[in-house]
PDB file of N, CA and C in Angstrom:
ATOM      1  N   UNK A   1      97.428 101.122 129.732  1.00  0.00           N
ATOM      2  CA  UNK A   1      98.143 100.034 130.410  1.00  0.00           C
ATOM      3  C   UNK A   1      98.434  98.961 129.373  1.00  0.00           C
ATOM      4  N   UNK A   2      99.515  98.295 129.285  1.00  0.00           N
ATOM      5  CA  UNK A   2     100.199  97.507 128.577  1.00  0.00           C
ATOM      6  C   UNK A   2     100.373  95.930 129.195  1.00  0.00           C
ATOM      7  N   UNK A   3     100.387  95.192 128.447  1.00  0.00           N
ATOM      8  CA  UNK A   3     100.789  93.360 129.112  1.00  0.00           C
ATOM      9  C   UNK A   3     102.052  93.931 130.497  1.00  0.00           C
ATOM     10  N   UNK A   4     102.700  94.968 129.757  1.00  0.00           N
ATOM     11  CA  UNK A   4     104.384  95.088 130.304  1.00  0.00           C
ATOM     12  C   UNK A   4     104.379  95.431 131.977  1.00  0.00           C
ATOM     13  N   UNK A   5     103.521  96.516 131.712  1.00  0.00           N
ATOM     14  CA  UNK A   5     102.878  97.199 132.934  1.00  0.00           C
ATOM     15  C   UNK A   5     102.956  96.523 134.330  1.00  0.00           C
ATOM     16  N   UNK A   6     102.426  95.452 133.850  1.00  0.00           N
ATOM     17  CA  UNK A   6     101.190  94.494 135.805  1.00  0.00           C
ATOM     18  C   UNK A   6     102.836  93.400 135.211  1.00  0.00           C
ATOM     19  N   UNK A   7     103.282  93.055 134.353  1.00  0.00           N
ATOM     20  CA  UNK A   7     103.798  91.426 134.550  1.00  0.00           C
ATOM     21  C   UNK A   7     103.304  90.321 134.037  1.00  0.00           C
ATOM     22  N   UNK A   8     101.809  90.921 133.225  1.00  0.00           N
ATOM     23  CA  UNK A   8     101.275  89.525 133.020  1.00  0.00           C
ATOM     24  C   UNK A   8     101.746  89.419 131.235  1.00  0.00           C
ATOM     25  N   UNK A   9     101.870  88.427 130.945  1.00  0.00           N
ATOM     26  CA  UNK A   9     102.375  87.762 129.737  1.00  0.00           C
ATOM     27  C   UNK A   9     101.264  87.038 128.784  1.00  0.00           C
ATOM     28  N   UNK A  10      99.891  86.910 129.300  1.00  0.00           N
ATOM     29  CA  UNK A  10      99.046  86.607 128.638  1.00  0.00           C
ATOM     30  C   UNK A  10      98.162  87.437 128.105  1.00  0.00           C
ATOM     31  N   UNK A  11      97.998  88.499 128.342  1.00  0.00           N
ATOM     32  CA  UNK A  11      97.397  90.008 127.827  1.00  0.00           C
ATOM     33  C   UNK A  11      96.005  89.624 128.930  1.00  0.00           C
ATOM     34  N   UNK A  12      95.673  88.763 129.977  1.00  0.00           N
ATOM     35  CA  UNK A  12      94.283  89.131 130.643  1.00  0.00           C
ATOM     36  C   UNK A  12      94.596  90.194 131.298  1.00  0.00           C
ATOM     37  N   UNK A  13      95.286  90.676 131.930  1.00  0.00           N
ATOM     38  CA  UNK A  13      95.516  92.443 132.937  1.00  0.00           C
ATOM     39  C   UNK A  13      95.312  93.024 131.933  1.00  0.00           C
ATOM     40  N   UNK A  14      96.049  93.158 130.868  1.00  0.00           N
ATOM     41  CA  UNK A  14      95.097  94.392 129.118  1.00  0.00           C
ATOM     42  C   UNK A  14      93.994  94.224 129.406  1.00  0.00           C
ATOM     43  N   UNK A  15      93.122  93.028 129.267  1.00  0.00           N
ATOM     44  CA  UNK A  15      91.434  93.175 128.673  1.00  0.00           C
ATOM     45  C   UNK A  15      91.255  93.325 130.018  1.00  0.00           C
ATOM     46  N   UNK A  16      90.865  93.206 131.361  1.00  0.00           N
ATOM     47  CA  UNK A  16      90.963  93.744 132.750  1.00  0.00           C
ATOM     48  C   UNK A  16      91.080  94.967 132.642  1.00  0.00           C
ATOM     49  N   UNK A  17      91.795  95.491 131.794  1.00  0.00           N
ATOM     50  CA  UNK A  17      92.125  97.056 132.162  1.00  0.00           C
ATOM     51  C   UNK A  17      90.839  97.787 131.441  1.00  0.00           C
ATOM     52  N   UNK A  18      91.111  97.175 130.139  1.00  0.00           N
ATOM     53  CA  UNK A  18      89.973  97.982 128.876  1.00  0.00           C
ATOM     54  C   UNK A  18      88.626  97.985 129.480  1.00  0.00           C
ATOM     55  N   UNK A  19      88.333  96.731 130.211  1.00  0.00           N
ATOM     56  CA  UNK A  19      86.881  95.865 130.419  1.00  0.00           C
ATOM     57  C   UNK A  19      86.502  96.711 131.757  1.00  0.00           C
ATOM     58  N   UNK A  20      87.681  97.311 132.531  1.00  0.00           N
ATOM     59  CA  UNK A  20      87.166  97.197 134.130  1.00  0.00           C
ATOM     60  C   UNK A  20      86.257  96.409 134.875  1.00  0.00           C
ATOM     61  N   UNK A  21      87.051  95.332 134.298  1.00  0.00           N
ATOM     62  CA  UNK A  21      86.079  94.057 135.249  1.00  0.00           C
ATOM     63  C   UNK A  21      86.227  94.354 136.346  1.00  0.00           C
ATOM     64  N   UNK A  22      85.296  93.563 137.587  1.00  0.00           N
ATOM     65  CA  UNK A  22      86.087  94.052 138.833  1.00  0.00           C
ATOM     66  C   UNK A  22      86.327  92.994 139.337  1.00  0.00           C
ATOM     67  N   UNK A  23      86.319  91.447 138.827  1.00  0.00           N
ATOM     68  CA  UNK A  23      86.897  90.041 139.304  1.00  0.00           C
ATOM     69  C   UNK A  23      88.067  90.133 139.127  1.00  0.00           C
ATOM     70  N   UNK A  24      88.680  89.075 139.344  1.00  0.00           N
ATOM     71  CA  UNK A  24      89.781  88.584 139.325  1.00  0.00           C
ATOM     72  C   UNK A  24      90.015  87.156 137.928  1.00  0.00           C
ATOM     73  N   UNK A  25      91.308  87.694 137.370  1.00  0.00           N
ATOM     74  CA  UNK A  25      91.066  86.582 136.672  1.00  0.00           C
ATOM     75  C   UNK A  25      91.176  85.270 136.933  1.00  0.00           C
ATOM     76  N   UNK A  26      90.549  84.769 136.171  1.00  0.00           N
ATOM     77  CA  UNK A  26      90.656  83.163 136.940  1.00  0.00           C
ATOM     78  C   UNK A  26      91.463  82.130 135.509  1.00  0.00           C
ATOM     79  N   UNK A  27      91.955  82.189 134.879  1.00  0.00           N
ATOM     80  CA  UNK A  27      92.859  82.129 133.563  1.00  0.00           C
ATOM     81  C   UNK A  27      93.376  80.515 134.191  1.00  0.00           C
ATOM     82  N   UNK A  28      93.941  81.174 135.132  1.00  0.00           N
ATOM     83  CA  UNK A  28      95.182  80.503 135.967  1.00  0.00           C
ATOM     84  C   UNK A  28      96.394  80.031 135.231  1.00  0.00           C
ATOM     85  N   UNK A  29      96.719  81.065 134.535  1.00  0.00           N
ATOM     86  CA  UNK A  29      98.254  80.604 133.802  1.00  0.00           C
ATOM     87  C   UNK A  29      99.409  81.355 135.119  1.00  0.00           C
ATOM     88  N   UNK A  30     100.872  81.372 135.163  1.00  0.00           N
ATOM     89  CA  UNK A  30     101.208  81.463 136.035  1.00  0.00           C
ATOM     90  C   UNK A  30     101.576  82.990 136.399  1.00  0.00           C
ATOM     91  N   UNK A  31     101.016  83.938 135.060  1.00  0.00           N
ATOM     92  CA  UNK A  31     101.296  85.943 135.770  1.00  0.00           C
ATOM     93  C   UNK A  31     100.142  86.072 135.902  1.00  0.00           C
ATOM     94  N   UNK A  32      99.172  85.599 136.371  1.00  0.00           N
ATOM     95  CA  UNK A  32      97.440  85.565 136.461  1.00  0.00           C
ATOM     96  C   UNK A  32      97.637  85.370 138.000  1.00  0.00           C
ATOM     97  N   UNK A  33      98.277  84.150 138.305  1.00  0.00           N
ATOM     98  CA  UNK A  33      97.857  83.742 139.629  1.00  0.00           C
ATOM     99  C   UNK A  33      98.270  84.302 141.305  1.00  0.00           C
ATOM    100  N   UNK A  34      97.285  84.572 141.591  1.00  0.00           N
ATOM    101  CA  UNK A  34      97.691  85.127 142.896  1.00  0.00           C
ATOM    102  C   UNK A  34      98.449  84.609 144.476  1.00  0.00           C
ATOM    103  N   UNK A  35      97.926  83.102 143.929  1.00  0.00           N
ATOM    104  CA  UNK A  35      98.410  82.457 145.405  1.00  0.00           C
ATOM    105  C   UNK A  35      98.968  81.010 145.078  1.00  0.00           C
ATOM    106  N   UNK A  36      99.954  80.485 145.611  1.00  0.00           N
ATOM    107  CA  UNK A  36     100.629  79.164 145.086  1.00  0.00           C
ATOM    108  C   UNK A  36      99.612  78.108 145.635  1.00  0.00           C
ATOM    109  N   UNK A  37      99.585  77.595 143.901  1.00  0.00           N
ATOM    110  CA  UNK A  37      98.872  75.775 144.031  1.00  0.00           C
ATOM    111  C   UNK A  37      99.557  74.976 144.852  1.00  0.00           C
ATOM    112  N   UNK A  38      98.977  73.918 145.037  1.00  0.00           N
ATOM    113  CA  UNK A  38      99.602  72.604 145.651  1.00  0.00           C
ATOM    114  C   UNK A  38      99.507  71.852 144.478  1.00  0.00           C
ATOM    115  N   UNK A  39     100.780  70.803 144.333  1.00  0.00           N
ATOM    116  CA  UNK A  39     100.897  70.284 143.362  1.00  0.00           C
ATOM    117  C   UNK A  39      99.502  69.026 142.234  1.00  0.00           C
ATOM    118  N   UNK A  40      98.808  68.832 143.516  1.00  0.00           N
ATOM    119  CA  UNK A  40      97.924  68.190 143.382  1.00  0.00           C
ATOM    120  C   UNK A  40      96.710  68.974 142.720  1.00  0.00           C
ATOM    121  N   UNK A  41      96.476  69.953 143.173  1.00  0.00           N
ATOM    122  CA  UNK A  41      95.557  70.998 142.546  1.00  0.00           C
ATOM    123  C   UNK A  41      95.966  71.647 140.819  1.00  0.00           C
ATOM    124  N   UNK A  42      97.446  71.351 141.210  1.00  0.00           N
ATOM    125  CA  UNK A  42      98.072  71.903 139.501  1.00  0.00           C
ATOM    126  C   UNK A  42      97.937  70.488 138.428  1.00  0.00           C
ATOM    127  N   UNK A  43      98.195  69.743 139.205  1.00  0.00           N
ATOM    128  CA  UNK A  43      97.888  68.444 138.188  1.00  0.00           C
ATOM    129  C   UNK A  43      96.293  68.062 137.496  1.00  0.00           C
ATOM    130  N   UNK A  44      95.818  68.301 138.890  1.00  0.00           N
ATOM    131  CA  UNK A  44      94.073  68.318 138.439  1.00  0.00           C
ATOM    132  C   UNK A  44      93.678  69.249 137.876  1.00  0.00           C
ATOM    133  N   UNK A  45      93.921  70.126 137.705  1.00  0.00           N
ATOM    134  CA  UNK A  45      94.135  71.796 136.621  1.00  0.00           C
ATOM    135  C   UNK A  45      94.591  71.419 135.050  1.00  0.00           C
ATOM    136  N   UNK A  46      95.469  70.695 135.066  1.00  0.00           N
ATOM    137  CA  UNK A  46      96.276  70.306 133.910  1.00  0.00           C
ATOM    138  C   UNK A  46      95.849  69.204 133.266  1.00  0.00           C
ATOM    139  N   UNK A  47      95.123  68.406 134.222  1.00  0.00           N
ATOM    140  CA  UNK A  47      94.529  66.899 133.827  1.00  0.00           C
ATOM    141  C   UNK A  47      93.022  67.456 132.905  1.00  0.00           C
ATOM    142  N   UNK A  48      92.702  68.032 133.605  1.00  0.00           N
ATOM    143  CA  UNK A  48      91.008  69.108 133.314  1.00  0.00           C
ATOM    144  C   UNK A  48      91.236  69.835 131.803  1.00  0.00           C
ATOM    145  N   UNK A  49      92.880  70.538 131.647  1.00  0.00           N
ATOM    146  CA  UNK A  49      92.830  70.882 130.563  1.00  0.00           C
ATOM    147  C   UNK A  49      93.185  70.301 129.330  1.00  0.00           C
ATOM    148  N   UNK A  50      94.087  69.184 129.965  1.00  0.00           N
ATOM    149  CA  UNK A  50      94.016  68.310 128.352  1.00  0.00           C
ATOM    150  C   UNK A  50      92.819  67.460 127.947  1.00  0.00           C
ATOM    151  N   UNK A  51      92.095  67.241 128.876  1.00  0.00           N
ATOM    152  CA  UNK A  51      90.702  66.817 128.473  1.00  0.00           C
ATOM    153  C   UNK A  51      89.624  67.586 127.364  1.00  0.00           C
ATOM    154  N   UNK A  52      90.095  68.879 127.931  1.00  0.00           N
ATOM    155  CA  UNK A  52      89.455  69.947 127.009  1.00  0.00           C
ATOM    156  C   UNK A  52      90.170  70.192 125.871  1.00  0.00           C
ATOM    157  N   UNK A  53      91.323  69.825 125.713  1.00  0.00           N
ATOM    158  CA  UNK A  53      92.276  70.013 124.441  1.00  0.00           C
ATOM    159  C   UNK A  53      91.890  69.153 123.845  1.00  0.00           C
ATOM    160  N   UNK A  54      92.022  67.568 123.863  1.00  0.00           N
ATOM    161  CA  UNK A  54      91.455  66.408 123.423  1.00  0.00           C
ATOM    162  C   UNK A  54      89.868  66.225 122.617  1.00  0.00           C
ATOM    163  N   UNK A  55      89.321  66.875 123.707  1.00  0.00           N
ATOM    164  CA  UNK A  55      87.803  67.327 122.897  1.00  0.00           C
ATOM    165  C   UNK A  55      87.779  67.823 122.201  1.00  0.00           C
ATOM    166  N   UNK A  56      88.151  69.253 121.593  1.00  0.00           N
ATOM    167  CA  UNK A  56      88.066  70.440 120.820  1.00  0.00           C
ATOM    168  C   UNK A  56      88.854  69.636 119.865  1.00  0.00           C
ATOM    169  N   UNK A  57      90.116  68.517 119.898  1.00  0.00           N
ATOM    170  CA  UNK A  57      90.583  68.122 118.586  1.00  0.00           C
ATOM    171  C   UNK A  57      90.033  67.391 118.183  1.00  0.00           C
ATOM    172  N   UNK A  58      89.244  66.521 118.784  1.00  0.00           N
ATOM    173  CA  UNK A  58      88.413  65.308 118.113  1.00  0.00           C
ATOM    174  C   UNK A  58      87.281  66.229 117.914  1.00  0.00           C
ATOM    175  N   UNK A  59      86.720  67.233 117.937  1.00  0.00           N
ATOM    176  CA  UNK A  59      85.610  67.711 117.270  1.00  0.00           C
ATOM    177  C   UNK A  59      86.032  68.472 116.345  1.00  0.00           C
ATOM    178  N   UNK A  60      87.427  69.334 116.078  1.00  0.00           N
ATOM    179  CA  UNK A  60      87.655  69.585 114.657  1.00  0.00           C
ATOM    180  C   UNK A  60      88.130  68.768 113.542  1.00  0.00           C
ATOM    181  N   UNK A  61      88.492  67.118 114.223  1.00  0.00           N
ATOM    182  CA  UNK A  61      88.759  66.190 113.418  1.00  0.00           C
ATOM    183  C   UNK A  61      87.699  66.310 112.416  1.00  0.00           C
ATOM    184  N   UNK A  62      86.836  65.979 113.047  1.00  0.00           N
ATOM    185  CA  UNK A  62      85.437  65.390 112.888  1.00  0.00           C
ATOM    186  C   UNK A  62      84.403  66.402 111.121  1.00  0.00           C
ATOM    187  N   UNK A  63      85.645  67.973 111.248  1.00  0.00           N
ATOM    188  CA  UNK A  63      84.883  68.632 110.698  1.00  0.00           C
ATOM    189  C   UNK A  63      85.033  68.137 108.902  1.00  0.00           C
TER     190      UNK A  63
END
């Protein structure tokens, strides 16, 4: 099985496939996701991840 295969564009359905996980991914990019956000939930998703972007750069500043 290939990214091409399922639709997904981030290669998690590949490692899903190799891994036979039996969750679901939880990635949440948008060929991952199974059911539509509310906009409020996508913002707080997005707010959550530049926080984590922000961190990881000020700690490789730092190196």
């Amino acid at each position: 099985m290939n990214a091409s295969d399922s639709g997904c564009q981030c290669g998690c359905s590949t490692m899903t496939a190799v891994t036979k996980a039996a969750e679901p991914c939880g990635c949440g990019c948008e060929c991952c996701s199974t059911t539509a956000k509310s906009t409020d939930q996508e913002i707080a998703e997005l707010k959550e991840l530049r926080q984590s972007v922000d961190r990881r750069l000020a700690e490789l500043g730092q190196s």
